[in-house]
C-alpha atoms as a PDB file:
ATOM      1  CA  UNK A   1     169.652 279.001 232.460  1.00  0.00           C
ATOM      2  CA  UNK A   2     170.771 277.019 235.585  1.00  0.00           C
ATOM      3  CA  UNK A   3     171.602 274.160 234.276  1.00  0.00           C
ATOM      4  CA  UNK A   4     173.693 275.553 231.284  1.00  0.00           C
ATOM      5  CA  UNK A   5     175.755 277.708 233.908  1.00  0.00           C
ATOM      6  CA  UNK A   6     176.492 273.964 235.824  1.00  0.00           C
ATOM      7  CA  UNK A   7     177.370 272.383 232.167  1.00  0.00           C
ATOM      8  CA  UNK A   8     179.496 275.413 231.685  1.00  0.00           C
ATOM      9  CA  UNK A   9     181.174 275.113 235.292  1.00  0.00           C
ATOM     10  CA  UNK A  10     181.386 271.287 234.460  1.00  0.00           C
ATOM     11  CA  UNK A  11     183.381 272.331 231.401  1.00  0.00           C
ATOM     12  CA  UNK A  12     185.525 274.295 233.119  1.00  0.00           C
ATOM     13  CA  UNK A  13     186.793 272.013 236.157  1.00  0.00           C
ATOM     14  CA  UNK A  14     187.827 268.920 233.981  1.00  0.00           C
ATOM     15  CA  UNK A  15     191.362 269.335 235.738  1.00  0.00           C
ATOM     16  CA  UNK A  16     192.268 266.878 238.383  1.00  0.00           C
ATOM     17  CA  UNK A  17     192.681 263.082 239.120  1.00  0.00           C
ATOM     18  CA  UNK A  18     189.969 260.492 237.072  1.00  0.00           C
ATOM     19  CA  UNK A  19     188.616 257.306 238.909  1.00  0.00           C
ATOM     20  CA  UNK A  20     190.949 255.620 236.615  1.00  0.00           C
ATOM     21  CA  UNK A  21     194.187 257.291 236.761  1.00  0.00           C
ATOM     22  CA  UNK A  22     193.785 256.966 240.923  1.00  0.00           C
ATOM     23  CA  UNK A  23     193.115 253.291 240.262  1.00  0.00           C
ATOM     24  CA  UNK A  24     196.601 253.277 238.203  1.00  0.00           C
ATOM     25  CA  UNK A  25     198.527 255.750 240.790  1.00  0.00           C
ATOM     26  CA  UNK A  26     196.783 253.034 243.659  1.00  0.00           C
ATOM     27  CA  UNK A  27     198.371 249.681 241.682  1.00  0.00           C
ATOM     28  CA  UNK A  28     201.609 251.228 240.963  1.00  0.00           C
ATOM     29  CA  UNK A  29     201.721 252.548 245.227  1.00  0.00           C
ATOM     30  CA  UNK A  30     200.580 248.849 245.749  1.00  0.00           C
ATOM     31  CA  UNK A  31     203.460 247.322 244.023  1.00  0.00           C
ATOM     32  CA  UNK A  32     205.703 249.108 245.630  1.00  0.00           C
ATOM     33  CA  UNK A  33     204.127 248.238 248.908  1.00  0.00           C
ATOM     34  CA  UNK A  34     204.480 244.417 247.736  1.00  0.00           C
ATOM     35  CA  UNK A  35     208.029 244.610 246.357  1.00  0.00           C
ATOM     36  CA  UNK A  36     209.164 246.318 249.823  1.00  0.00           C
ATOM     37  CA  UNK A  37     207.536 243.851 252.301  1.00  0.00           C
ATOM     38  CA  UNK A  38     209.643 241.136 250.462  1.00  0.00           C
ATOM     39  CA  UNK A  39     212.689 242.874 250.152  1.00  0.00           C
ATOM     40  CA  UNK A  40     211.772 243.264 254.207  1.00  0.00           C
ATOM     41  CA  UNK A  41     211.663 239.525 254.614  1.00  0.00           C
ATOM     42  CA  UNK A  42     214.222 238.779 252.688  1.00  0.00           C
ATOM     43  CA  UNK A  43     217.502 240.982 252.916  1.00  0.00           C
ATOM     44  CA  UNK A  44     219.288 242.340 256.012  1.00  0.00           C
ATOM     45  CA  UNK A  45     221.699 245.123 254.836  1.00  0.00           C
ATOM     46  CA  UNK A  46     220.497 248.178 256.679  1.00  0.00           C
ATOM     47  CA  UNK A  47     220.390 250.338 253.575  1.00  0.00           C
ATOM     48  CA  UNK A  48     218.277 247.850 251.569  1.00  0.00           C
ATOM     49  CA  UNK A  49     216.023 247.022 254.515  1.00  0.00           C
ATOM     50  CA  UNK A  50     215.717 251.393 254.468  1.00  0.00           C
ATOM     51  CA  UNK A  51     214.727 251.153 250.951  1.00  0.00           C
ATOM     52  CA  UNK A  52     212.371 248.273 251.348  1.00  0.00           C
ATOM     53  CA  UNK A  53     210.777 250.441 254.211  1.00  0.00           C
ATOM     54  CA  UNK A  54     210.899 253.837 251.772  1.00  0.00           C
ATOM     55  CA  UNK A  55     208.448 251.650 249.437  1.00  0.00           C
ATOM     56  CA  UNK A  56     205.852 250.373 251.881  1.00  0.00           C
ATOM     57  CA  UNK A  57     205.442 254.337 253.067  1.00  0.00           C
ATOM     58  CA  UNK A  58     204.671 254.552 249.417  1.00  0.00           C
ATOM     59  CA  UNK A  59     202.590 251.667 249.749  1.00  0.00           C
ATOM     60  CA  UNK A  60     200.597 253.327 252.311  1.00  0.00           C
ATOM     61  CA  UNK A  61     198.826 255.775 249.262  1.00  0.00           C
ATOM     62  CA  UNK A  62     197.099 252.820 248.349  1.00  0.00           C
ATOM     63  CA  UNK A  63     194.054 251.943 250.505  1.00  0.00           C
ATOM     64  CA  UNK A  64     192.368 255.066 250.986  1.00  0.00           C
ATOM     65  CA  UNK A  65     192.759 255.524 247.148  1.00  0.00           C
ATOM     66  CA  UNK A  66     190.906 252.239 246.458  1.00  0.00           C
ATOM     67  CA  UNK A  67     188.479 252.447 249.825  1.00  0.00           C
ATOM     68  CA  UNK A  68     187.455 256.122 248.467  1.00  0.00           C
ATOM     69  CA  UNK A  69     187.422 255.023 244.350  1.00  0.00           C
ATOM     70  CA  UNK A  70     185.451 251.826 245.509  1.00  0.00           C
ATOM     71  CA  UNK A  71     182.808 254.518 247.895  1.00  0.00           C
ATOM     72  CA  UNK A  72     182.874 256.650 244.435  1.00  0.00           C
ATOM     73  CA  UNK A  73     181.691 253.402 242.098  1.00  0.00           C
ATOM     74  CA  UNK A  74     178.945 252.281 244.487  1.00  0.00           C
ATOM     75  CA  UNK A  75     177.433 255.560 244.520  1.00  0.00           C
ATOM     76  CA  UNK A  76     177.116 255.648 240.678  1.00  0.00           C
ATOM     77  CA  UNK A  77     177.145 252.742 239.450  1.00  0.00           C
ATOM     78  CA  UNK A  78     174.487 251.396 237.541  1.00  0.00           C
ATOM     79  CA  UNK A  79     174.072 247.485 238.478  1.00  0.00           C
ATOM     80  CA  UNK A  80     175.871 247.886 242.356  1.00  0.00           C
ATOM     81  CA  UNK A  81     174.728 243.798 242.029  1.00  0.00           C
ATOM     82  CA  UNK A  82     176.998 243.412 238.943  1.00  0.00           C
ATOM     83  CA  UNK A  83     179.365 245.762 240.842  1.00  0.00           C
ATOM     84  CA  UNK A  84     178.985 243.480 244.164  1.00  0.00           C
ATOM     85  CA  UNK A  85     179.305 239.953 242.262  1.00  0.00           C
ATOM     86  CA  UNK A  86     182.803 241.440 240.399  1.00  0.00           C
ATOM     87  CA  UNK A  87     184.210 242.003 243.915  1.00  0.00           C
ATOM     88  CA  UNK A  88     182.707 238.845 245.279  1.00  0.00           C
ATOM     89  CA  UNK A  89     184.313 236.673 242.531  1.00  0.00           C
ATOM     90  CA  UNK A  90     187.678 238.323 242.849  1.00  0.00           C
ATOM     91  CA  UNK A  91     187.475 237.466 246.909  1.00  0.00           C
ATOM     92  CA  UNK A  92     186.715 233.956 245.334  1.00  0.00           C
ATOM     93  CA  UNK A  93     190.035 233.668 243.379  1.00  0.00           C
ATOM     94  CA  UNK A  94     192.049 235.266 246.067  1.00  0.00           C
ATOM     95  CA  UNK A  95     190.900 232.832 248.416  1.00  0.00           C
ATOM     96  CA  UNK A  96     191.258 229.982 246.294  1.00  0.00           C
ATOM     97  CA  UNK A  97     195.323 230.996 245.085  1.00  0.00           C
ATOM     98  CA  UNK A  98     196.354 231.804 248.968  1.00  0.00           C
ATOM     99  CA  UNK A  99     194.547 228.238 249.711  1.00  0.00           C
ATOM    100  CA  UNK A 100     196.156 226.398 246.699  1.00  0.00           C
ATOM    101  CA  UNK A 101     199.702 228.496 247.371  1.00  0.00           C
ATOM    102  CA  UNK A 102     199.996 227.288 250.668  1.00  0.00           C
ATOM    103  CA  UNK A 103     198.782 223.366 249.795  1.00  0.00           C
ATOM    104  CA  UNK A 104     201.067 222.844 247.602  1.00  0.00           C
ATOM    105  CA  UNK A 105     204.236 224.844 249.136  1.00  0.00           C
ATOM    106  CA  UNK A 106     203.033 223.173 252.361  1.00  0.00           C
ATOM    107  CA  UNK A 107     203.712 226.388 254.579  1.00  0.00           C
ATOM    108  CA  UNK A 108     201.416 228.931 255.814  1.00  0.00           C
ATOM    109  CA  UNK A 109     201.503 232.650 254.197  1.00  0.00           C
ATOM    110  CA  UNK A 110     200.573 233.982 257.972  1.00  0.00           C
ATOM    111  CA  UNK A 111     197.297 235.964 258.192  1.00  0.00           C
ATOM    112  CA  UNK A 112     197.710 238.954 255.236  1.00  0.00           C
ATOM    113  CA  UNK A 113     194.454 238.898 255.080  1.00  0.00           C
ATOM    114  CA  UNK A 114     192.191 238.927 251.661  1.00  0.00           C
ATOM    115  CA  UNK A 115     191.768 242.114 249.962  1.00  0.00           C
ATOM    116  CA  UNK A 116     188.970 241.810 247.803  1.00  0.00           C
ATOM    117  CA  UNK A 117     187.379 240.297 250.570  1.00  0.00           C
ATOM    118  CA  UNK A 118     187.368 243.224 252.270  1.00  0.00           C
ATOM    119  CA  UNK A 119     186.315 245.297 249.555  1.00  0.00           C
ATOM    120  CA  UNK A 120     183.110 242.608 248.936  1.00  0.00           C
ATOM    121  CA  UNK A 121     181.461 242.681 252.290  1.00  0.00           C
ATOM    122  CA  UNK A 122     182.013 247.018 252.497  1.00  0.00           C
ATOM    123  CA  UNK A 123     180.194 246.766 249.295  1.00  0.00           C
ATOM    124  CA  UNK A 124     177.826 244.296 250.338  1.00  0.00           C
ATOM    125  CA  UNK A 125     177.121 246.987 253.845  1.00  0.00           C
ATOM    126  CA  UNK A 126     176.905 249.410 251.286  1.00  0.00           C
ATOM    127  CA  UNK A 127     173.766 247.681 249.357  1.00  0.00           C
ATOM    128  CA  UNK A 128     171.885 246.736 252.896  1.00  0.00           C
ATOM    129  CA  UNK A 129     172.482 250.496 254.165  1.00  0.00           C
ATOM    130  CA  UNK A 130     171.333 252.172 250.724  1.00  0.00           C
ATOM    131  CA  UNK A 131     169.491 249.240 248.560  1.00  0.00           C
ATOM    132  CA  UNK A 132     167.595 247.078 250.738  1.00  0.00           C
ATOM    133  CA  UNK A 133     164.782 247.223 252.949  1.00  0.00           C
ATOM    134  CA  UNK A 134     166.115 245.042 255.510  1.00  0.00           C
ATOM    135  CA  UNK A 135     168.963 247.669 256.348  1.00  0.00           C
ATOM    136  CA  UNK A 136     169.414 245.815 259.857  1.00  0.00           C
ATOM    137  CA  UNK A 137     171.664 243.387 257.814  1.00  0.00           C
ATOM    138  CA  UNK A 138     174.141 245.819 257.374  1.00  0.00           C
ATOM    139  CA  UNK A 139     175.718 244.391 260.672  1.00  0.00           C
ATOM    140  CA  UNK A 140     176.501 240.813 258.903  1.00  0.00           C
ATOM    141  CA  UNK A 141     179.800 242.377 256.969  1.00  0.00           C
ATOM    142  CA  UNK A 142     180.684 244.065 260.103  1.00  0.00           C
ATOM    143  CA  UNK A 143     180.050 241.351 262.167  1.00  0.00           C
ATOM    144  CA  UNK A 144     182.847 239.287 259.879  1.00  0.00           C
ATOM    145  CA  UNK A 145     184.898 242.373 259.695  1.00  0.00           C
ATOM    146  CA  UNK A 146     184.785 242.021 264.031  1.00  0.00           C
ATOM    147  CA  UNK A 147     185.374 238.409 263.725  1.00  0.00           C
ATOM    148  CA  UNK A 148     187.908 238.172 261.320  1.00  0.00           C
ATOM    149  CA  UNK A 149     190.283 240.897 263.752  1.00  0.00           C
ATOM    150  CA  UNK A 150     189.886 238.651 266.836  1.00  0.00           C
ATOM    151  CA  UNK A 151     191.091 235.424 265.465  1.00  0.00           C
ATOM    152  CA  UNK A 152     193.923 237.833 264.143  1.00  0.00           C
ATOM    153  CA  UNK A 153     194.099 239.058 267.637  1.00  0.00           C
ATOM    154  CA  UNK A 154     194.505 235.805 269.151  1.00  0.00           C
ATOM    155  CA  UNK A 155     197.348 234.877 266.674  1.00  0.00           C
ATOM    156  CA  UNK A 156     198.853 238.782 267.164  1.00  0.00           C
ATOM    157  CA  UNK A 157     198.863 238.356 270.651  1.00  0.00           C
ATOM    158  CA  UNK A 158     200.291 234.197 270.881  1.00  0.00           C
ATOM    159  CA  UNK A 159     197.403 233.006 272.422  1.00  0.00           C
ATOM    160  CA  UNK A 160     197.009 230.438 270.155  1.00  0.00           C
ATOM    161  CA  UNK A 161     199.618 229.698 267.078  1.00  0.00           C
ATOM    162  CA  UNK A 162     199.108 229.302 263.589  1.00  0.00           C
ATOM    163  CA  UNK A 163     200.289 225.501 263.687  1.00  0.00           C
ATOM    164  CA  UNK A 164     197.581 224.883 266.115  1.00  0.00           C
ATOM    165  CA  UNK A 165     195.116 225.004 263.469  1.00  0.00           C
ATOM    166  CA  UNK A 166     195.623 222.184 260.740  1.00  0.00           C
ATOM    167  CA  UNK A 167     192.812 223.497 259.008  1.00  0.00           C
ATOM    168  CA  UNK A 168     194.429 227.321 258.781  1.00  0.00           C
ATOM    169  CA  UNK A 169     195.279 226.889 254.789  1.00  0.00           C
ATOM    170  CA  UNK A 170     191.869 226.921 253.980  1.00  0.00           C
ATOM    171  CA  UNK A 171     191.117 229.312 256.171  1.00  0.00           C
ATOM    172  CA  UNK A 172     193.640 232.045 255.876  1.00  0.00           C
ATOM    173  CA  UNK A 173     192.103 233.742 252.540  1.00  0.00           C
ATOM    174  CA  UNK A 174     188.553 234.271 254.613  1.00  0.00           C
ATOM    175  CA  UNK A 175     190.891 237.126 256.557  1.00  0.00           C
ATOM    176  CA  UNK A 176     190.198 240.048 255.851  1.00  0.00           C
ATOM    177  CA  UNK A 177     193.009 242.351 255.087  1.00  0.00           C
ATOM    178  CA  UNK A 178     193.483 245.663 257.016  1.00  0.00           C
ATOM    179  CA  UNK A 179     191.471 244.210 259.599  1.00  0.00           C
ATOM    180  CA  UNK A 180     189.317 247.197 261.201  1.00  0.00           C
ATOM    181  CA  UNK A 181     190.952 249.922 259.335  1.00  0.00           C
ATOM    182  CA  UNK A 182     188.713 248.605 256.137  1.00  0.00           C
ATOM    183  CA  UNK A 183     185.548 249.689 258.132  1.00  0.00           C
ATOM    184  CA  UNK A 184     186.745 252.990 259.679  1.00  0.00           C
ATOM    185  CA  UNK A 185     188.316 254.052 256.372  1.00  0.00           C
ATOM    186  CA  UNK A 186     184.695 253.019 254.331  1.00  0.00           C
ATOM    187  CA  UNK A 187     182.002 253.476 257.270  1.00  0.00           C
ATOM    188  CA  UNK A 188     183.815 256.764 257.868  1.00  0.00           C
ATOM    189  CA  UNK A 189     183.772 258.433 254.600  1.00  0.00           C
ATOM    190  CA  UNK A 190     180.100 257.487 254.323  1.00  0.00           C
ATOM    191  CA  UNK A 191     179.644 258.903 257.306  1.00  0.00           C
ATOM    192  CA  UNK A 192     181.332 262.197 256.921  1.00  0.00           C
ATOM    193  CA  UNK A 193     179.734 262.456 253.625  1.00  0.00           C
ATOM    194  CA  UNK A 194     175.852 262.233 255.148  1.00  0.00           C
ATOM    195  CA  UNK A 195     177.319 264.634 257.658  1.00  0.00           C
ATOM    196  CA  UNK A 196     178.194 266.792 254.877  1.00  0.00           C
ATOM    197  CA  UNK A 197     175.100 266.331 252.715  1.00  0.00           C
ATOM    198  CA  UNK A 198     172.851 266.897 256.310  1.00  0.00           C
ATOM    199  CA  UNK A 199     174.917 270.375 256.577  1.00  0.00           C
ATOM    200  CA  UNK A 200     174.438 271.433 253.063  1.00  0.00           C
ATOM    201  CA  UNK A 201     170.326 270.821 253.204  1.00  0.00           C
ATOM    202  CA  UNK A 202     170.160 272.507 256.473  1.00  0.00           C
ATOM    203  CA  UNK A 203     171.933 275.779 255.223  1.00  0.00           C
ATOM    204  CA  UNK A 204     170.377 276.279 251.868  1.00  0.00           C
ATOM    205  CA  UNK A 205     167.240 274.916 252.815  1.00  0.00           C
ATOM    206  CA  UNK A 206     165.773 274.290 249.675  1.00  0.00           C
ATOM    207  CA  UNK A 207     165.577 271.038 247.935  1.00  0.00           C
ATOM    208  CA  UNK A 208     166.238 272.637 243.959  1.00  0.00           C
ATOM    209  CA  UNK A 209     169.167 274.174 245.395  1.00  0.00           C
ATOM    210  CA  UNK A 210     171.078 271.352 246.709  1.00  0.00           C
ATOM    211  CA  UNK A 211     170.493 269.005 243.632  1.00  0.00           C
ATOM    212  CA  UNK A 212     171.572 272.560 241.864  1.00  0.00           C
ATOM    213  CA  UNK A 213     174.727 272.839 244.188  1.00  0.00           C
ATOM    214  CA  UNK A 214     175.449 268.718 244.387  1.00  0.00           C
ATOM    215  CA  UNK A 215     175.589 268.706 240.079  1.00  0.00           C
ATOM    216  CA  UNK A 216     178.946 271.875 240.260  1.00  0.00           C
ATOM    217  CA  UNK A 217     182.419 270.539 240.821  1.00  0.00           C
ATOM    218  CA  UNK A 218     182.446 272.614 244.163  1.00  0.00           C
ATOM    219  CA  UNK A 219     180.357 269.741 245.552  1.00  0.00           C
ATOM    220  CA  UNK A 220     182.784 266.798 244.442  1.00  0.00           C
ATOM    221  CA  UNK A 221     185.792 269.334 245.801  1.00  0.00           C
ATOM    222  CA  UNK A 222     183.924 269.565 249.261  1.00  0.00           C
ATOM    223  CA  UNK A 223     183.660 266.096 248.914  1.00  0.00           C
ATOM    224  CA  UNK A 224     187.527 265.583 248.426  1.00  0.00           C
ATOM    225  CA  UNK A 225     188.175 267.828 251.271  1.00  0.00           C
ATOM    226  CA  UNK A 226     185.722 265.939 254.076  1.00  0.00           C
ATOM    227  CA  UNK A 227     187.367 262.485 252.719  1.00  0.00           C
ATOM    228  CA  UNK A 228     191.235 263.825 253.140  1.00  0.00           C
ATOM    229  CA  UNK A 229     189.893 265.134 256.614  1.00  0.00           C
ATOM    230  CA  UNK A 230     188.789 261.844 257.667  1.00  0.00           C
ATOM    231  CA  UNK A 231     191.444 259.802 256.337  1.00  0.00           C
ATOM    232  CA  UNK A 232     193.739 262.664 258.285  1.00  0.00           C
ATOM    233  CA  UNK A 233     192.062 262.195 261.729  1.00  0.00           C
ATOM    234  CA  UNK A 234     192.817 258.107 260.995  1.00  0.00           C
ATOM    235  CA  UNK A 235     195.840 258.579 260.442  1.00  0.00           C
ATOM    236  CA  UNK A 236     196.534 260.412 263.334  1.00  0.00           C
ATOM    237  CA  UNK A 237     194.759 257.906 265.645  1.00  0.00           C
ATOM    238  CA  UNK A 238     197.000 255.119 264.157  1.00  0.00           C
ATOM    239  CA  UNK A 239     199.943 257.360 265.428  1.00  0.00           C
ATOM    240  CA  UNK A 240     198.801 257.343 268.875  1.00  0.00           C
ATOM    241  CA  UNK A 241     197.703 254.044 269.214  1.00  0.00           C
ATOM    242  CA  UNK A 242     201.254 253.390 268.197  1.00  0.00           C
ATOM    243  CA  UNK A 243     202.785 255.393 270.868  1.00  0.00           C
ATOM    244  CA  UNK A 244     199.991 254.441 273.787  1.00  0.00           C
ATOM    245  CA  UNK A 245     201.133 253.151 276.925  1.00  0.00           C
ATOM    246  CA  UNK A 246     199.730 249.688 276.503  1.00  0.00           C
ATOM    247  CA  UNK A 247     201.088 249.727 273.118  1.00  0.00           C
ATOM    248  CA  UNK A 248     203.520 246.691 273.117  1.00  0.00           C
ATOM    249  CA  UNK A 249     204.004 245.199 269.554  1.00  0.00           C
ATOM    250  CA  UNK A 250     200.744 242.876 269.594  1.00  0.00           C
ATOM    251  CA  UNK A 251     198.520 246.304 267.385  1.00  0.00           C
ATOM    252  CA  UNK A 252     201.872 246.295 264.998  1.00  0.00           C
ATOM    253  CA  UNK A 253     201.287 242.741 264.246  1.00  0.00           C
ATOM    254  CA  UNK A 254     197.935 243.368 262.983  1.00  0.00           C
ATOM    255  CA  UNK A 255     198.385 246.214 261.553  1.00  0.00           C
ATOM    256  CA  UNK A 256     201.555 248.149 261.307  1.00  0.00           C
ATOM    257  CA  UNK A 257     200.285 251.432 262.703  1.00  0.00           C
ATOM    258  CA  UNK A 258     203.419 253.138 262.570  1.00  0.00           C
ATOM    259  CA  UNK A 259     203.378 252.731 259.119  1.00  0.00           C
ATOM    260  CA  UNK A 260     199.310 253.474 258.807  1.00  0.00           C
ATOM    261  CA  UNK A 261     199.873 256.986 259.382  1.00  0.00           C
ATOM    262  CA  UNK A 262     201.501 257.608 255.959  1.00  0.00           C
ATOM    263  CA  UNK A 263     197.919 257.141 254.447  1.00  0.00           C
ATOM    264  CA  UNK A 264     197.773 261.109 255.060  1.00  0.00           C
ATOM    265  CA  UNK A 265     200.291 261.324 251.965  1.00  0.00           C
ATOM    266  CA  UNK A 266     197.118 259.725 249.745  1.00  0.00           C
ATOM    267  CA  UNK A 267     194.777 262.647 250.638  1.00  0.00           C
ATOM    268  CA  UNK A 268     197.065 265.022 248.101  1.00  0.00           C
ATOM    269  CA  UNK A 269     195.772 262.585 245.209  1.00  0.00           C
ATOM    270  CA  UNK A 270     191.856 262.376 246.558  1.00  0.00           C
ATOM    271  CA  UNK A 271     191.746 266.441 247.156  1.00  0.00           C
ATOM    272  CA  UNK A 272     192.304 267.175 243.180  1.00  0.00           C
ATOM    273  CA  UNK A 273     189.692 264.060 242.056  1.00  0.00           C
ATOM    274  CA  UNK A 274     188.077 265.302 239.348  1.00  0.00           C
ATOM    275  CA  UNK A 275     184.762 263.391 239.729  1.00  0.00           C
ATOM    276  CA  UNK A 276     185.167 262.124 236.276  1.00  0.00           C
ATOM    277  CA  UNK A 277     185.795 258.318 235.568  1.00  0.00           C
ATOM    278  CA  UNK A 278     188.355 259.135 232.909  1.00  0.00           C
ATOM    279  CA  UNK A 279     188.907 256.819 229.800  1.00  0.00           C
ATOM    280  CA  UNK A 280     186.587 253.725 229.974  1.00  0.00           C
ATOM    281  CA  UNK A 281     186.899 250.133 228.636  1.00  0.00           C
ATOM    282  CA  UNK A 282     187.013 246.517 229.418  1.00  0.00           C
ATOM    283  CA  UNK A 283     191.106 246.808 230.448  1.00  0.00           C
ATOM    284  CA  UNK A 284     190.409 249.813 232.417  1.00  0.00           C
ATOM    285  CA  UNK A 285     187.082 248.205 234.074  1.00  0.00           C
ATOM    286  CA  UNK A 286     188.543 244.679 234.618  1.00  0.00           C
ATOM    287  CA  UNK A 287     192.262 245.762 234.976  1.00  0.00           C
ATOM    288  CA  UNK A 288     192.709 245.943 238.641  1.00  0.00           C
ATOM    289  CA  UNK A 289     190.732 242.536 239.390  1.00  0.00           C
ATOM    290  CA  UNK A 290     193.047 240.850 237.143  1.00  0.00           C
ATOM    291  CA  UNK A 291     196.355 243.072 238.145  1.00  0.00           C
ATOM    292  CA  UNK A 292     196.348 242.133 241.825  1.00  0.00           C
ATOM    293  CA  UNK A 293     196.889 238.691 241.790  1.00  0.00           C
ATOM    294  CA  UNK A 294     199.141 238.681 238.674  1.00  0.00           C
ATOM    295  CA  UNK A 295     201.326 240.768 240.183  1.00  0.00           C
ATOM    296  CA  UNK A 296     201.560 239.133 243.371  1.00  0.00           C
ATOM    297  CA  UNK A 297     202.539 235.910 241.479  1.00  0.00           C
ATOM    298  CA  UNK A 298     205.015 237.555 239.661  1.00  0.00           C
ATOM    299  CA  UNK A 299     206.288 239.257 242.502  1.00  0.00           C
ATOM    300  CA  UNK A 300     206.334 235.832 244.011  1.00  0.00           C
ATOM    301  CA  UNK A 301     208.130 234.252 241.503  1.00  0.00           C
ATOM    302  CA  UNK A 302     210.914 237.040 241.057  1.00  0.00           C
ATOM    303  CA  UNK A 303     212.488 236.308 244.585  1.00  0.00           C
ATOM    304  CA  UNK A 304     211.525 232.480 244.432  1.00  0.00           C
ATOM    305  CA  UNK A 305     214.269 232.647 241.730  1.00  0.00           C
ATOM    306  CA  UNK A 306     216.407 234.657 243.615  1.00  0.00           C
ATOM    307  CA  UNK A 307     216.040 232.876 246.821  1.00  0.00           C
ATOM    308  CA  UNK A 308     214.348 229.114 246.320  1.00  0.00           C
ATOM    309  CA  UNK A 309     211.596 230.772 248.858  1.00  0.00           C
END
């Protein structure tokens, strides 16, 4: 009887956003993101330079999309290894096209960081904290996360300049992009969800219940809702670290926190998630991997043309 009533319920609450179509909402937010930090670099009439900054607020919608679908396919995915080696390999190729771009252009990107990267060692915290026995080893991603934001500190902050480092080309891809709003955004959203999980068991206080309550789309809407809160509360701590006294530029130039705060425009997308993966194949599984760094290049390319960059 119970669990026809949660099929039935199931049934019922297919509306909302798939894994999939917030991976494709996430790429398209991206590319506007990547279009509008050239036309930044590269134009200086005001009203394009307002455009260009128009796109990277849309930009914003994209991390918490892809931190919260990447928390999403760790928790039910079937190999997390296979899962973990995917992101690993595209962290691989990343590295090795910033490392090849800037050898044979013979200028430095700056320190943009590594996205997949990123994504690899919150997935690798992910296996040590749920996976393995040794769950002490959790603090080797977040140790690199740490170190990875103070050599961006020191170059934020001119204590030491890119050019110092002849070996910074090969180096550069091993940053990791976002630098500690990766971990606040994933370790967060983990956290709030225990939180959530720890409140549930101590109200209904009966184990059939909650694996009852945790299979009906209410669950996966609570979980929306605690995600969009945290990502809110971020937000709003990027705001005032923005407008803090000791605030001087040097936070901006790791992480433009004025712009951060428009990540609260990506919680409208992650409170009407549907749960449901959505249409599933190779091009849908592989399709971001593939789509970041082709789209960079052709970015790339477009104003190369345009202005012999």
């Amino acid at each position: 009887m119970g669990n026809n009533m949660i099929e039935t319920q199931n049934k019922r609450n297919t509306f909302g956003f798939s894994t999939n179509l917030l991976k494709i909402i996430a790429m398209i937010c991206m590319t506007f993101d990547h279009v509008g930090y050239m036309m930044e670099s590269y134009f200086t009439r005001v009203d394009i330079v307002q455009v260009a900054y128009v796109f990277r607020i849309i930009g914003r919608i994209t991390y918490p999309l892809i931190i919260f679908v990447l928390i999403e396919g760790l928790m039910h995915t079937h190999n997390i290894k296979k899962y973990i080696s995917r992101l690993g390999i595209g962290a691989f190729v990343i590295y090795l096209g910033i490392t090849l771009g800037q050898v044979i252009l013979k200028e430095n990107f700056g320190y943009e960081g590594n996205i997949f990267l990123s994504l690899f060692l919150c997935a690798v915290a992910y296996y040590f904290m749920f996976y393995s026995k040794k769950r002490w080893l959790v603090v080797l991603p977040i140790f690199a996360f740490l170190i990875s934001f103070g050599f961006i500190v020191l170059f934020a902050y001119k204590f030491y300049l890119i050019s110092d480092f002849a070996i910074f080309p090969f180096l550069n891809g091993l940053f990791c992009q976002y630098s500690l709003l990766t971990p606040a955004l994933f370790f967060g959203i983990l956290g709030s969800y225990k939180l959530y999980d720890h409140l549930i068991a101590k109200r209904l206080k009966n184990d059939d219940l909650v694996i009852a309550f945790k299979q009906t789309p209410d669950y996966q809407k609570s979980k929306n809702a605690v995600a969009s809160i945290l990502i809110a509360i971020i937000a709003v701590i990027c705001y005032l670290i923005t407008y803090l006294s000791i605030y001087e530029g040097g936070f901006e130039r790791i992480n433009d926190c004025v712009l951060q705060t428009y990540m609260l425009i990506s919680t409208i997308f992650i409170l009407f998630y549907s749960g449901k993966v959505g249409y599933k194949n190779k091009i849908t599984q592989y399709g971001f991997y593939i789509y970041y760094p082709l789209h960079m290049l052709l970015i790339y390319l477009v104003f190369w043309l345009m202005f012999g960059i």
